[in-house]
N, C-alpha and C. Protein backbone atom coordinates (compact mmCIF):
# COMPACT_ATOMS: atom_id res chain seq x y z
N UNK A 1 20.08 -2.86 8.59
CA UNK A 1 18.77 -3.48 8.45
C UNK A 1 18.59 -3.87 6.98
N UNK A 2 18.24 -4.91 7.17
CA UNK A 2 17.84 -5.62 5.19
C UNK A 2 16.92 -4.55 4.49
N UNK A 3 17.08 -4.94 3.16
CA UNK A 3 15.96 -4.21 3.01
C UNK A 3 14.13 -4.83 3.16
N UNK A 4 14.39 -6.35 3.12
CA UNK A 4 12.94 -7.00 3.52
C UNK A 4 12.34 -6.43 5.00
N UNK A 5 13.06 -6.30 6.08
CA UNK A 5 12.96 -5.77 7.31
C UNK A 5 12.78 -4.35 6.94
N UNK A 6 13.38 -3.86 6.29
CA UNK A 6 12.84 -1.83 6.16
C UNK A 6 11.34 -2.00 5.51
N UNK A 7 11.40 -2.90 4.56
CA UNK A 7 9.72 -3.22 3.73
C UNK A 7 8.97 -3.60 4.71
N UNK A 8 8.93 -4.50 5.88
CA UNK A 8 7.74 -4.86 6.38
C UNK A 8 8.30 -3.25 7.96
N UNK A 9 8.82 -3.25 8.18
CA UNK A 9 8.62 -1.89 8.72
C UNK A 9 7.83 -0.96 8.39
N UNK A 10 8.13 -0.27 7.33
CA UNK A 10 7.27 0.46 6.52
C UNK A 10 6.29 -0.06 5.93
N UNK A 11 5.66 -1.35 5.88
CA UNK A 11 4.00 -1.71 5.54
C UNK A 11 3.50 -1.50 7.09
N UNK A 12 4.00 -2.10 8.12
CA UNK A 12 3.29 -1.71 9.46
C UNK A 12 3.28 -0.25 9.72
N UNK A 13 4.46 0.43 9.35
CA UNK A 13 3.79 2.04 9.64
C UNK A 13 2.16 2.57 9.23
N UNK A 14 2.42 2.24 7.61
CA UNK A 14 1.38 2.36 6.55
C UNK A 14 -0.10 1.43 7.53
N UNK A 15 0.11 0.63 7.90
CA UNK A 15 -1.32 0.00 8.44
C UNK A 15 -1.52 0.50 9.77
N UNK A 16 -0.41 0.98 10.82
CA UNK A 16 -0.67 1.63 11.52
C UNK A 16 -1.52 2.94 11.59
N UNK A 17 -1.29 3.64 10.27
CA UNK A 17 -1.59 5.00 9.96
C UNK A 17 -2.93 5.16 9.57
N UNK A 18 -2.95 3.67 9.01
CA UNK A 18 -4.58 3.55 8.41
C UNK A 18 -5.31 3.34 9.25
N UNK A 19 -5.25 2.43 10.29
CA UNK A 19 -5.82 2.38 11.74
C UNK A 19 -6.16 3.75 12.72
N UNK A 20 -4.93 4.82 12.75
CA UNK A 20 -4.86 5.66 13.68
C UNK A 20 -6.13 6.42 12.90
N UNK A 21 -6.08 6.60 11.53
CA UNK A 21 -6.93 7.36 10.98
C UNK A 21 -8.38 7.06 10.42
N UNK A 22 -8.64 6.12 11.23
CA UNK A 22 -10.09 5.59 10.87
C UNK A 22 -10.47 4.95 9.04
N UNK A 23 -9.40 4.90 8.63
CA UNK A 23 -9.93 4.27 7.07
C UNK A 23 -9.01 2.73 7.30
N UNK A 24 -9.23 2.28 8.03
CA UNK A 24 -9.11 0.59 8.19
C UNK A 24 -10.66 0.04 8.07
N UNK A 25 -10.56 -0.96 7.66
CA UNK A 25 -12.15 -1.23 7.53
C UNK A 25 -12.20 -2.93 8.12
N UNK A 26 -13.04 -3.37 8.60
CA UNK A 26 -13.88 -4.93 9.33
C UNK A 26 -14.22 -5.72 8.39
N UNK A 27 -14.69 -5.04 7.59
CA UNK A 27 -15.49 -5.87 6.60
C UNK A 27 -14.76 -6.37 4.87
N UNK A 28 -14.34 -7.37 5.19
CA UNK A 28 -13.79 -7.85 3.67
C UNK A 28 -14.45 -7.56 2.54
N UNK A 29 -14.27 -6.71 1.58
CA UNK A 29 -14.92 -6.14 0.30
C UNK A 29 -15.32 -7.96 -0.49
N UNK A 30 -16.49 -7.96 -1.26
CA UNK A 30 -16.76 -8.92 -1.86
C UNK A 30 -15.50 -9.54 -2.68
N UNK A 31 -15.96 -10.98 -2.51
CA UNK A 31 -14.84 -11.85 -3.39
C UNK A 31 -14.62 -10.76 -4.60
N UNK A 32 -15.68 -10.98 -5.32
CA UNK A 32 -15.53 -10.26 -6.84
C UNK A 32 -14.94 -9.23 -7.00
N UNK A 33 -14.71 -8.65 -6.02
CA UNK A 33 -13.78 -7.09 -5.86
C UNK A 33 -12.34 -7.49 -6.40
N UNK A 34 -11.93 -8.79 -5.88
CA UNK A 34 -10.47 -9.26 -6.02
C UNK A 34 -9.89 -9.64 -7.72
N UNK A 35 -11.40 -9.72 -7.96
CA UNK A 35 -10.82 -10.34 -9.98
C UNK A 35 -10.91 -9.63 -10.70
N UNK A 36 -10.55 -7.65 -10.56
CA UNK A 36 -10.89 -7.08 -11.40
C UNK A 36 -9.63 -6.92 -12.13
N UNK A 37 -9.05 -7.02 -13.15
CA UNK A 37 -8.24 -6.80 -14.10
C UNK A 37 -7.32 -5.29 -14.41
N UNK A 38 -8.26 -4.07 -13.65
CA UNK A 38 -6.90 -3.12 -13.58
C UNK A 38 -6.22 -3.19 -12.28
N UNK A 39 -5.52 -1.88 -13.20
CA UNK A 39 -4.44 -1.75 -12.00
C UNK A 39 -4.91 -1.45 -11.03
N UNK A 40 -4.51 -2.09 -9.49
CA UNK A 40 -5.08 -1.32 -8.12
C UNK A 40 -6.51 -1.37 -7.56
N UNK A 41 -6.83 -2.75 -8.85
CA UNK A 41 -8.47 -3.08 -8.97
C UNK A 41 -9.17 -1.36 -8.51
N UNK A 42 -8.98 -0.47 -9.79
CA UNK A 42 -9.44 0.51 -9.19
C UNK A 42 -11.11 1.02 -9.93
N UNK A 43 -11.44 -0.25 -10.21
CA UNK A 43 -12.62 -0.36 -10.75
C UNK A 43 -13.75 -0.89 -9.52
N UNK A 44 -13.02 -2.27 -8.98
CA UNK A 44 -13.87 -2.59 -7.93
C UNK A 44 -13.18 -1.93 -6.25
N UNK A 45 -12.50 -1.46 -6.15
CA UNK A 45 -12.01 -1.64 -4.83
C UNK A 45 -11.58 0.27 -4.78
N UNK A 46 -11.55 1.20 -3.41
CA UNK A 46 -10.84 2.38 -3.25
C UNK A 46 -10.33 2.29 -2.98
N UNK A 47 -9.44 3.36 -3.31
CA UNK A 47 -7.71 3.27 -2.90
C UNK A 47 -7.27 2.72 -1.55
N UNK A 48 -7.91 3.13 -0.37
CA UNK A 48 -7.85 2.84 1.16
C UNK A 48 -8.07 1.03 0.95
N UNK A 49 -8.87 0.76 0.31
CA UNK A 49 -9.08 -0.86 0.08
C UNK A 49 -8.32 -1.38 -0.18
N UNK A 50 -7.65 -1.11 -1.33
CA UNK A 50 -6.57 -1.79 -2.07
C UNK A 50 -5.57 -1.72 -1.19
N UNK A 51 -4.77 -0.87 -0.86
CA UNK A 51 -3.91 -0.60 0.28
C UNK A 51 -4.51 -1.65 1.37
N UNK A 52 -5.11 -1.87 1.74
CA UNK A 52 -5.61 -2.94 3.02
C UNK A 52 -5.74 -3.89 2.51
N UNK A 53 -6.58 -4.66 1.71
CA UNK A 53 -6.92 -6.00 1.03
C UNK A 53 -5.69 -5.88 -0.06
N UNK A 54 -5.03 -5.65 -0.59
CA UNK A 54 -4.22 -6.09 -1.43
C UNK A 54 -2.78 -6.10 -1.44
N UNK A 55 -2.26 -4.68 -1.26
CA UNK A 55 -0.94 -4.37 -0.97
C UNK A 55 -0.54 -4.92 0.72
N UNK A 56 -1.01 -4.34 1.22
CA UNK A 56 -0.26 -5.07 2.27
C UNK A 56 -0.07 -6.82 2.63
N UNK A 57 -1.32 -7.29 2.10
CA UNK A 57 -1.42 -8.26 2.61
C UNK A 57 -0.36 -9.15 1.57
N UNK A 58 -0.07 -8.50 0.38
CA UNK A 58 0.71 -9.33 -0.38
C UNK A 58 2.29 -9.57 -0.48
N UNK A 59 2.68 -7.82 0.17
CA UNK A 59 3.82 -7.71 0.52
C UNK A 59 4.05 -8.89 1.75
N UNK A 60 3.46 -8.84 2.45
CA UNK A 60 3.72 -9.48 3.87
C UNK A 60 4.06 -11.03 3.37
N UNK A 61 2.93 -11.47 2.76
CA UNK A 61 2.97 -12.45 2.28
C UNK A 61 4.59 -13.08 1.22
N UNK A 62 4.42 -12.02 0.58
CA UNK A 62 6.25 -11.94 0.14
C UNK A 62 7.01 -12.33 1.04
N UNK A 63 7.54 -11.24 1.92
CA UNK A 63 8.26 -10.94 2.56
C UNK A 63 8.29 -12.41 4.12
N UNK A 64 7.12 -13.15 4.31
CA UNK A 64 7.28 -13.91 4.77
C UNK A 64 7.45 -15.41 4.27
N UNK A 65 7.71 -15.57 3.12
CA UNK A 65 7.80 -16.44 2.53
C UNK A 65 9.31 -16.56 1.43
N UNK A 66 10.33 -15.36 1.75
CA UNK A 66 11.36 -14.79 1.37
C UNK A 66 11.58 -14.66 0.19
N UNK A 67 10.43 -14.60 -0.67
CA UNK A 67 10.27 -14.76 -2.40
C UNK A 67 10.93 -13.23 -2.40
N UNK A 68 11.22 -12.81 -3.92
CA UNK A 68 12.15 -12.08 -3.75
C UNK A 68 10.92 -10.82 -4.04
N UNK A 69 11.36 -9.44 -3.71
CA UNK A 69 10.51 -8.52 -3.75
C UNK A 69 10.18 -7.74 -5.55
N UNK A 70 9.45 -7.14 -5.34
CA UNK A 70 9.41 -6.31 -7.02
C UNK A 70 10.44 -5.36 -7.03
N UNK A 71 10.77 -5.31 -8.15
CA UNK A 71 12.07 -4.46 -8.99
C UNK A 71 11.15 -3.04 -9.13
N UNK A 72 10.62 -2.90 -9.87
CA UNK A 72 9.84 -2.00 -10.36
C UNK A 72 8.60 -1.23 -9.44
N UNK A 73 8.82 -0.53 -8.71
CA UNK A 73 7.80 -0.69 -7.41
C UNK A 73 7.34 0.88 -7.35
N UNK A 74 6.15 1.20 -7.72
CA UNK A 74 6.11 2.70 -7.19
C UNK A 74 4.12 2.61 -7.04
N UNK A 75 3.48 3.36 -6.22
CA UNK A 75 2.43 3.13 -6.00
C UNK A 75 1.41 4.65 -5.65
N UNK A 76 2.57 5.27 -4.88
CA UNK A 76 2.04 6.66 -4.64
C UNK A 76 2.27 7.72 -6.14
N UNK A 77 2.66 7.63 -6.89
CA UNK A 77 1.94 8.18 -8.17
C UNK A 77 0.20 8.15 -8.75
N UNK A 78 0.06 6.51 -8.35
CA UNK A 78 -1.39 6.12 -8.21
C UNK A 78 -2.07 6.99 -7.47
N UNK A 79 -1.51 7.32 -6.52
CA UNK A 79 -2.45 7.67 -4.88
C UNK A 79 -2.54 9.54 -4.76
N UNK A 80 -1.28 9.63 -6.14
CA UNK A 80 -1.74 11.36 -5.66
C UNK A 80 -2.58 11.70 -6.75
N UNK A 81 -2.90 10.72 -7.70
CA UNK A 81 -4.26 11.18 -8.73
C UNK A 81 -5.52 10.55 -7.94
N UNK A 82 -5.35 9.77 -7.46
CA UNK A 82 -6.82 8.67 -6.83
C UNK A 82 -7.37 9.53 -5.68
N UNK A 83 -6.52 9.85 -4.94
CA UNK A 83 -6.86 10.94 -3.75
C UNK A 83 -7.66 12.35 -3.69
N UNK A 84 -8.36 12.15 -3.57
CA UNK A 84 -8.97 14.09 -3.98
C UNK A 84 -7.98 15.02 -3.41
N UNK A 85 -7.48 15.84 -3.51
CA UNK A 85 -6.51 17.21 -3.29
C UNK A 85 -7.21 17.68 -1.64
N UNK A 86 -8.75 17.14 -1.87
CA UNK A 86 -9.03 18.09 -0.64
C UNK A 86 -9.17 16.88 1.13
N UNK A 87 -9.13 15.51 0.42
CA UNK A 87 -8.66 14.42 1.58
C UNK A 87 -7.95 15.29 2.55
N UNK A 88 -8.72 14.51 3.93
CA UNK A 88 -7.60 15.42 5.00
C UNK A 88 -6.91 14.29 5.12
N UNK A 89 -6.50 13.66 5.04
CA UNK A 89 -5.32 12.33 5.50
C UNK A 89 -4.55 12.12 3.95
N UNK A 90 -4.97 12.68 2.93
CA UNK A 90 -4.20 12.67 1.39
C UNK A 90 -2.44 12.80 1.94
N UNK A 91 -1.96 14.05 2.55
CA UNK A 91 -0.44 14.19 2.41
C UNK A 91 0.22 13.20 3.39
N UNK A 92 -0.15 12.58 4.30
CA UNK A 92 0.10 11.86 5.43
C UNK A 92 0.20 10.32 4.41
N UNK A 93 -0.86 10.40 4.17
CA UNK A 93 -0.52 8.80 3.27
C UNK A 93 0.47 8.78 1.83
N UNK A 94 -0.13 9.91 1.00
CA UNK A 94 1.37 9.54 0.60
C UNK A 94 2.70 9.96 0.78
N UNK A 95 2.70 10.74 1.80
CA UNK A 95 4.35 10.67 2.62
C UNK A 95 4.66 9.28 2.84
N UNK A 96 3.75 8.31 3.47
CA UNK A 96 4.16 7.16 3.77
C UNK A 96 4.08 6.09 2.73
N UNK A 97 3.14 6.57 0.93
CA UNK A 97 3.68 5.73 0.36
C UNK A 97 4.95 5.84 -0.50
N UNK A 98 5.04 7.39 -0.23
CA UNK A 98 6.77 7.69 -1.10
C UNK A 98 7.53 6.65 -0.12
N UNK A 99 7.65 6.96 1.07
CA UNK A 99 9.20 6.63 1.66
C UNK A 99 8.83 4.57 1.31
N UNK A 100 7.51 4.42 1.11
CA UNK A 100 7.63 3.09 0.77
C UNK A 100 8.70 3.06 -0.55
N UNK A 101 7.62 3.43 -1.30
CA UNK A 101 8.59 3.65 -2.68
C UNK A 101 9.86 3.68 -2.74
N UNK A 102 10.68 4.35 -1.83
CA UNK A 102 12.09 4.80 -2.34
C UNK A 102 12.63 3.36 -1.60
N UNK A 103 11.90 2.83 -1.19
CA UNK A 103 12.74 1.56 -0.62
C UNK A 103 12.90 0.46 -2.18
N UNK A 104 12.63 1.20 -2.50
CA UNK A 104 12.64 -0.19 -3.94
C UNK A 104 13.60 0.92 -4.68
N UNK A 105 13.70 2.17 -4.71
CA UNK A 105 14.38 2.38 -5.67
C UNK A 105 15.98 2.87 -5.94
N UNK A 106 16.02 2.57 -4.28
CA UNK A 106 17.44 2.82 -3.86
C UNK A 106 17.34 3.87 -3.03
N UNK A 107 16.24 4.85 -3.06
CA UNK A 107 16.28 5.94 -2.16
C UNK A 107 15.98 5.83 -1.13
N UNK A 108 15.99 5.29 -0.63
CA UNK A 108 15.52 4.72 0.65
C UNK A 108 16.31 3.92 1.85
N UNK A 109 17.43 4.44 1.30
CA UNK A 109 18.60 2.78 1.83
C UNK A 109 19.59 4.11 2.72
């Protein structure tokens, strides 16, 4: 399996998971959410957001358009400070954003 096919595998797990667990959301966060300047827009947008409105939708967008993927790729470092310790869905998500991760970094293959 490529590794573009293991990447959009593992973004549908990840949106699956967000679905099974009730933090998928209906409602598109305001335009202005999208132009914030840090990382992970973690000024306008929560982590569960960004993950839905941003990451996935951009990978996909990659990955269907065969542009080549990021070199440098890690996200769940973000997610185990952003996460409160006491989240009940915290270890579940980032289990699923490590094994994202290691797909970029060779660990994963």
């Amino acid at each position: 399996m490529t590794l573009h096919l293991r990447v959009r595998q593992q973004l549908e797990l990840l949106e699956a998971l967000l679905r099974e667990r009730q933090l998928w959301q209906t409602t598109v966060p305001q335009a202005s959410a999208f132009e914030s300047t840090q990382p992970f827009c973690m000024d306008t947008l929560e982590p569960f957001e960004w993950l839905q409105w941003v990451l996935i939708p951009r990978m996909h967008a990659l990955l269907d358009s065969g542009q080549p993927l990021p070199q440098a790729f890690a996200v769940a470092p973000y997610y185990e400070m952003a996460l409160d310790a006491a989240h009940p869905h915290r270890e579940i998500v980032l289990l699923h954003l490590q094994q994202l991760d290691a797909l970029f970094t060779g660990d994963g293959n």
